[in-house]
Protein backbone atom coordinates (compact mmCIF):
# COMPACT_ATOMS: atom_id res chain seq x y z
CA UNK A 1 83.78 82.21 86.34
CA UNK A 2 81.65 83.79 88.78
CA UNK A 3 81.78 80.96 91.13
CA UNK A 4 85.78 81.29 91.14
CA UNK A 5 85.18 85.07 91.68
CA UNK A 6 82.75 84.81 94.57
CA UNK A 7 85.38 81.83 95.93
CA UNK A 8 88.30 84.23 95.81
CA UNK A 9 86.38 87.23 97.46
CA UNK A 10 85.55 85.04 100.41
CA UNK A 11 89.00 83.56 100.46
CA UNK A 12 90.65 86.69 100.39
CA UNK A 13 87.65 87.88 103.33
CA UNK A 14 88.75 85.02 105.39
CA UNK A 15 92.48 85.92 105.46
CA UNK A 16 91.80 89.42 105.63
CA UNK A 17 90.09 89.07 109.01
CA UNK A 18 92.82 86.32 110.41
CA UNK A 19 95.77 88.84 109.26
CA UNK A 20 93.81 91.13 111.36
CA UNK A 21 93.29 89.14 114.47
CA UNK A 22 96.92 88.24 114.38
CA UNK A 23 97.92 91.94 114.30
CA UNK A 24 95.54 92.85 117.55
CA UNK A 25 96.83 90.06 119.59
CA UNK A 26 100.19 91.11 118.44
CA UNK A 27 99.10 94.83 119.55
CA UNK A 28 97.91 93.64 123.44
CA UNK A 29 101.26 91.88 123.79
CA UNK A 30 103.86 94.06 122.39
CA UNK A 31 105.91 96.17 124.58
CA UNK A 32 105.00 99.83 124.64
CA UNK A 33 106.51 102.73 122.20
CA UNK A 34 108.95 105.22 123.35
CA UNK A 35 108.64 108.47 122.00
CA UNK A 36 111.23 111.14 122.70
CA UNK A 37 110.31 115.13 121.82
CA UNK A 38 112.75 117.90 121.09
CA UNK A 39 112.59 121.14 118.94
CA UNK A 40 113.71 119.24 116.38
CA UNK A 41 111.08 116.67 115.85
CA UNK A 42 109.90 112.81 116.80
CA UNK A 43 112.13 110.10 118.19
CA UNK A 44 110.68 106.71 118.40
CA UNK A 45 112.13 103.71 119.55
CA UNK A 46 110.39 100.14 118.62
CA UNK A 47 111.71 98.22 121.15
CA UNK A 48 109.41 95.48 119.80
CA UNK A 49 110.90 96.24 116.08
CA UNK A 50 114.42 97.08 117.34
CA UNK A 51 114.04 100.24 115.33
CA UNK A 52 114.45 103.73 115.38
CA UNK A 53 112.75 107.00 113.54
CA UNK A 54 113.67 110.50 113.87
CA UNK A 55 110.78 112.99 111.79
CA UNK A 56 111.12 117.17 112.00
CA UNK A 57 107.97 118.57 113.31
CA UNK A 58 108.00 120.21 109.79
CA UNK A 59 106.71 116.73 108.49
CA UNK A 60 103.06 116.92 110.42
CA UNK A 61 100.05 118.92 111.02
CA UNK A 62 98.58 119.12 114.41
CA UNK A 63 95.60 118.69 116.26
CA UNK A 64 94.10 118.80 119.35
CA UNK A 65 91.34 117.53 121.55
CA UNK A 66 90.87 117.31 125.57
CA UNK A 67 93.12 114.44 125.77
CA UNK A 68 95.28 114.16 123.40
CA UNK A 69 97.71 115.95 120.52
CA UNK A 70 97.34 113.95 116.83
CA UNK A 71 100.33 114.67 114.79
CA UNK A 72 99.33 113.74 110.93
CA UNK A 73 102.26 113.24 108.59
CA UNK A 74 101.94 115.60 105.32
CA UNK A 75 103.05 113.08 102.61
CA UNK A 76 102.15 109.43 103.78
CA UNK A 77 98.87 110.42 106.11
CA UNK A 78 99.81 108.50 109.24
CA UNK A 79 99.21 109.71 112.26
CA UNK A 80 101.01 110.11 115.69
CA UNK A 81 98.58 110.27 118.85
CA UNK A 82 100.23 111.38 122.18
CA UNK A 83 98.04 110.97 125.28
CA UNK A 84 98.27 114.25 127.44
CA UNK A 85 97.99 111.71 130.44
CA UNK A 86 101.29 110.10 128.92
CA UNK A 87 103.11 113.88 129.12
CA UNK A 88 105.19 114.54 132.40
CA UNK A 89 103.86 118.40 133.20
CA UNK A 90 101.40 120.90 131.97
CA UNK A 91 104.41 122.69 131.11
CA UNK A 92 105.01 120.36 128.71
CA UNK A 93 101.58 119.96 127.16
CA UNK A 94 102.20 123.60 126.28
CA UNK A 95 105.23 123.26 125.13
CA UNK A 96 104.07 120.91 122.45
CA UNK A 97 100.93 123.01 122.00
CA UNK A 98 102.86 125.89 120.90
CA UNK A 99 105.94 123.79 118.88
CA UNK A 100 105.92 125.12 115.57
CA UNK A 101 105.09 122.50 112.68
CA UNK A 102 104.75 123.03 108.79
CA UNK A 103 107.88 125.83 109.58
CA UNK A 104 111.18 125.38 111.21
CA UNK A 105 112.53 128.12 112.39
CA UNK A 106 116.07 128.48 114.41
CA UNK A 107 114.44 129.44 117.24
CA UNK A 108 112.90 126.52 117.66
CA UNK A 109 116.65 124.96 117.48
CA UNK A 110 117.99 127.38 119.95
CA UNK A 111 114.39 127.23 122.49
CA UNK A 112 114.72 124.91 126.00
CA UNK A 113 113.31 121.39 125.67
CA UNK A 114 110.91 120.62 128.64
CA UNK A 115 111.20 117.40 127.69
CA UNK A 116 113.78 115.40 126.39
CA UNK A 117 117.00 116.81 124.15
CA UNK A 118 117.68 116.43 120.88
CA UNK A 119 118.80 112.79 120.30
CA UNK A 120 122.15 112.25 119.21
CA UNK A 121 122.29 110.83 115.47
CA UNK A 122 123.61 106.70 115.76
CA UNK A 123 124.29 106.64 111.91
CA UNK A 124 127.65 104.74 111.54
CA UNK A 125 130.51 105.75 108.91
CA UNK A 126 130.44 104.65 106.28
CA UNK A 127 132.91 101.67 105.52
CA UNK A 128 134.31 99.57 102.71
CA UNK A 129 130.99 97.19 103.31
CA UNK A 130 128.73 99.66 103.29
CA UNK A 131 126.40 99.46 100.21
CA UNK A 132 124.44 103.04 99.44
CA UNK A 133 121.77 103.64 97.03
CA UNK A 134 119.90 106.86 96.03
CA UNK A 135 116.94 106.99 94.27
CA UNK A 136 112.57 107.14 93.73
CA UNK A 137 110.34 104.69 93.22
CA UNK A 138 108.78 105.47 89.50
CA UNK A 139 105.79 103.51 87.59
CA UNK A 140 107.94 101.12 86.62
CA UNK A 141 109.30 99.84 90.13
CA UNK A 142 105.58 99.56 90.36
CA UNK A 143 105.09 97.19 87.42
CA UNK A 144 107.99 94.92 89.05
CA UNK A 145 106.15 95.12 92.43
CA UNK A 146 103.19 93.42 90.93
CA UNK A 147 104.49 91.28 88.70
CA UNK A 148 106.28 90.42 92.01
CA UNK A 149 103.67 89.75 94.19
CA UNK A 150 101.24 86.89 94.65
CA UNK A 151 98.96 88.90 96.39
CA UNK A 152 98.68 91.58 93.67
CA UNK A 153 99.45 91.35 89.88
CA UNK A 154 101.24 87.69 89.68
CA UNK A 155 98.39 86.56 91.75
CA UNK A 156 95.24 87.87 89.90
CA UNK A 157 96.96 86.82 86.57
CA UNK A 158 97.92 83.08 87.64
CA UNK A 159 93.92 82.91 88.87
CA UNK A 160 92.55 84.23 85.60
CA UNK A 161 94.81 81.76 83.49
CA UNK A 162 93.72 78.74 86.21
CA UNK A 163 90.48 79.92 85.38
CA UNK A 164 90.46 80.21 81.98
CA UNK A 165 92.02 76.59 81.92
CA UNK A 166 89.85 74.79 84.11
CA UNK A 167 86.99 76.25 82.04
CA UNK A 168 88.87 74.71 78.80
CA UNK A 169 89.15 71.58 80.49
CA UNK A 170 85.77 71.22 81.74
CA UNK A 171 83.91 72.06 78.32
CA UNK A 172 86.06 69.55 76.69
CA UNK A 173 84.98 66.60 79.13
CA UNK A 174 81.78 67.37 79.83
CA UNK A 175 80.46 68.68 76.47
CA UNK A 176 79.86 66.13 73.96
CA UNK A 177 82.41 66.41 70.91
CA UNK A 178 80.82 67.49 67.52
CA UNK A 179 82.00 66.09 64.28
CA UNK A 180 81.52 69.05 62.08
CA UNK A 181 83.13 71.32 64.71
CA UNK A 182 85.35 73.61 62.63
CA UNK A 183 87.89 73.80 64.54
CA UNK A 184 88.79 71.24 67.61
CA UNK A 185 89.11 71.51 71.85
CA UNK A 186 92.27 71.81 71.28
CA UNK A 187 92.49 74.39 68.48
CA UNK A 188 89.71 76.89 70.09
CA UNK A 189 91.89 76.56 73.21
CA UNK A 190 95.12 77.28 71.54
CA UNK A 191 94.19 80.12 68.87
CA UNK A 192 91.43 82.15 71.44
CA UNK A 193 91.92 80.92 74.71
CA UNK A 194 95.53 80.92 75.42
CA UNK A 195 95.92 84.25 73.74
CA UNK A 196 92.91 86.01 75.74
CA UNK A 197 94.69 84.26 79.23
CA UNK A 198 98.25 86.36 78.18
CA UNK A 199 96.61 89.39 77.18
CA UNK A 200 94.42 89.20 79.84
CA UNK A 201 96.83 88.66 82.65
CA UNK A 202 99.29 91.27 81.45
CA UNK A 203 96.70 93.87 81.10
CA UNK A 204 95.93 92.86 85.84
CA UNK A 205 99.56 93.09 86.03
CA UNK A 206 98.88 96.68 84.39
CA UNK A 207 95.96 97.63 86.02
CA UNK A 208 97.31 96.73 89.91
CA UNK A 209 100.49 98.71 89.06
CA UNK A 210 98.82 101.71 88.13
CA UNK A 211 96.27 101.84 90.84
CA UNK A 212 98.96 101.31 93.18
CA UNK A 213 100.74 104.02 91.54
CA UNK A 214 98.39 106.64 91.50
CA UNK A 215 97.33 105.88 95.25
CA UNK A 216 101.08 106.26 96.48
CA UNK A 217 102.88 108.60 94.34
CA UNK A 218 102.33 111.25 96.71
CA UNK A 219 104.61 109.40 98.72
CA UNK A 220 107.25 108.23 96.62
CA UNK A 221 109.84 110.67 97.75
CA UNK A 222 114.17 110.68 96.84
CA UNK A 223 115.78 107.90 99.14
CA UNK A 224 118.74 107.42 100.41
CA UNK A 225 119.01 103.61 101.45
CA UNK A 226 122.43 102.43 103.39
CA UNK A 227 122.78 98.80 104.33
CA UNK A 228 125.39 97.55 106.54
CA UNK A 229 126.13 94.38 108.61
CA UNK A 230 124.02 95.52 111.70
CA UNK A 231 120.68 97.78 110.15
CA UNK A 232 119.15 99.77 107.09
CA UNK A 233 119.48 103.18 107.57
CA UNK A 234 116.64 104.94 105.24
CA UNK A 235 116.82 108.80 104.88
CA UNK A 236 114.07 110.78 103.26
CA UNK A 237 113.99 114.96 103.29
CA UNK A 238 111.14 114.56 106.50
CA UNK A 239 113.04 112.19 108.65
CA UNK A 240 115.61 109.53 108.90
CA UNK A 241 115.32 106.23 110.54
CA UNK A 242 117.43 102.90 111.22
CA UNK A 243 116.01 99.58 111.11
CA UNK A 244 117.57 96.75 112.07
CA UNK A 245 117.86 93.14 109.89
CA UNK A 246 115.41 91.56 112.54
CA UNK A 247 112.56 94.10 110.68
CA UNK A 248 112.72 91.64 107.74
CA UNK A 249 112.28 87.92 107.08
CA UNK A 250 112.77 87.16 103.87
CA UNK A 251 113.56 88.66 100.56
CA UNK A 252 113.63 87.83 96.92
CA UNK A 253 115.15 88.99 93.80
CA UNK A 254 113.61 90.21 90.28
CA UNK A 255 115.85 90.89 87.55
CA UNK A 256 115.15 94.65 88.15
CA UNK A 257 115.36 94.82 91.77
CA UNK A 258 115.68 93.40 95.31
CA UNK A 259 112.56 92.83 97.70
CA UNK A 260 112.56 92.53 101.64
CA UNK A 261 109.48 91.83 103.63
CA UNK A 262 107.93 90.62 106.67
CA UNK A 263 104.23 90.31 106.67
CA UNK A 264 101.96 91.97 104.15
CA UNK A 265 102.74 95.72 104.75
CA UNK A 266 105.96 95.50 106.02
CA UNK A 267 108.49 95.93 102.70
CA UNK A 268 111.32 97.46 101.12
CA UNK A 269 112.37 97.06 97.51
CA UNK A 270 115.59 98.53 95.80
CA UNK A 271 115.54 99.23 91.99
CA UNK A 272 119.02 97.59 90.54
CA UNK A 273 119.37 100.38 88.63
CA UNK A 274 119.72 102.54 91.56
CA UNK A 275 123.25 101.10 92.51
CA UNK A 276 126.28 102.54 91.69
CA UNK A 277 127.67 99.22 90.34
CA UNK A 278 127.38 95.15 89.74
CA UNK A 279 129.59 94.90 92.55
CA UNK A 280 127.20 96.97 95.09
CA UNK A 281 124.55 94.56 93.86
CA UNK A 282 126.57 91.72 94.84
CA UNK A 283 127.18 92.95 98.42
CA UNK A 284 123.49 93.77 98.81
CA UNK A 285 122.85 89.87 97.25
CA UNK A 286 125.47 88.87 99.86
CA UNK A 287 123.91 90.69 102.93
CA UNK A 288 120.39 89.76 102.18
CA UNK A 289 121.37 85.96 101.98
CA UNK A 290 123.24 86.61 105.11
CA UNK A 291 120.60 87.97 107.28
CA UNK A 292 117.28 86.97 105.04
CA UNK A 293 116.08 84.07 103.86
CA UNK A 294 115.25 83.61 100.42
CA UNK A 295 111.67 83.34 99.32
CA UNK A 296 109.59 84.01 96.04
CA UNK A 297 105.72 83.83 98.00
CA UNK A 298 105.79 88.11 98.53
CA UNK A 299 102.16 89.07 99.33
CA UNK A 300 102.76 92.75 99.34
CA UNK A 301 100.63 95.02 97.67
């Protein structure tokens, strides 16, 4: 057992650092970031991504140093960093000095934008093929998540029964038998083992969920999701952005929700019960197979 542990941890080391690598050299290549500022908040385009974000300043805190502004979001923690070397006037570095965040206010609608107006929403109508969806992620969106996931519950829990078995296995080659055993390989295996494995690997499944629970449900805001032939267009109460199909690989389907994903961090998952009917799931089964491709290895967290 502690040999598969110490195995794992350097496994999981290994790919940790290559996922890494991959991400810097994708960093030094990738076009650069447009970011658009109004009185009304953040605009950036990923040309890279082929997406778009718009966040209120009311959605950040500010700071500031000698050469640049950090903008931290409230709820999730990231942060925005704008060079002042990147800004087109000093007027403009006071202009963003003295933009108003954690309040809007309607003057800040009404004041003159040094630098870029207010850009003009590209959310479509909605159509017959439109599929929307309201709703929160809860705890137990989380428990499908990592019962989901190879690199989180479903993982651990097929290791520990692998584990568990290849011990079995082992002791019953390698140990000599004993006639007066009470009970046989077999039966010890079947009556402890087998039942320690299940309870065992639900209890991981568990134990990921909540952890991953408790870190993020700070975050876990109301959603509106809208999916269409062309994008995803995700609305929160601190922002609203559009992301095209491209932002996604593959997806899969759990009999409580659906799952998109590309890379490790890079997911979206929709709760069935959100929809507001079997046919709505069947459109959203219909786009994902259209634009997706269909996969059950999700490595998310």
């Amino acid at each position: 057992m502690i040999a598969g542990w110490v195995g794992l941890t350097g496994v999981m080391i290994v790919l940790h650092r290559r996922a890494r690598r991959k991400l810097e050299r994708k960093l030094e290549t990738s076009p650069p970031i447009r970011v658009e500022l109004s009185a009304q908040g953040f605009r950036i385009d990923d040309t890279a991504e082929k997406s778009q974000m718009m966040i209120p300043w009311d959605s950040f805190r500010r700071f500031e140093s000698e050469s640049i502004f950090v903008f931290q979001h409230r709820t999730s923690g990231l942060s925005f960093m704008i060079p002042k070397r990147a800004l087109p006037s000093p007027e403009s570095i006071e202009w963003l000095r003295e933009v108003n965040v954690g309040i809007a206010t309607r003057d800040d609608a009404e004041s003159p934008l040094p630098l870029a107006p207010a850009p003009a929403s590209r959310a479509r109508e909605g159509n017959f093929s439109d599929v929307t969806l309201e709703y929160r992620m809860g705890y137990w969106n989380c428990v499908d998540l990592s019962c989901a996931s190879w690199g989180a519950g479903r993982g651990a829990a097929v290791f520990i029964i692998g584990m568990f078995t290849g011990i079995s296995i082992y002791s019953a080659i390698a140990m000599p038998h004993r006639p007066n055993a009470k009970f046989s390989d077999m039966e010890v295996y079947c009556y402890f083992i087998a039942p320690i494995m299940l309870i065992g690997a639900i209890l991981i499944a568990f134990v990921v969920a909540t952890q991953f629970w408790l870190s993020h449900r700070g975050q876990f805001k109301r959603r509106t999701v809208r999916l269409n032939e062309t994008s995803l267009t995700l609305s929160e109460n601190d922002g609203t952005s559009e992301v095209p199909w491209a932002r996604f690989t593959r997806y899969k389907e759990t009999p409580w929700s659906f799952l998109a994903w590309k890379g490790q961090h890079d997911w979206l998952q929709l709760p069935k019960s959100a929809f507001p009917s079997i046919p709505a799931q069947e459109r959203c089964r219909e786009l994902f197979e259209r634009h997706l491709k269909r996969s059950t290895w999700f490595f998310g967290s």
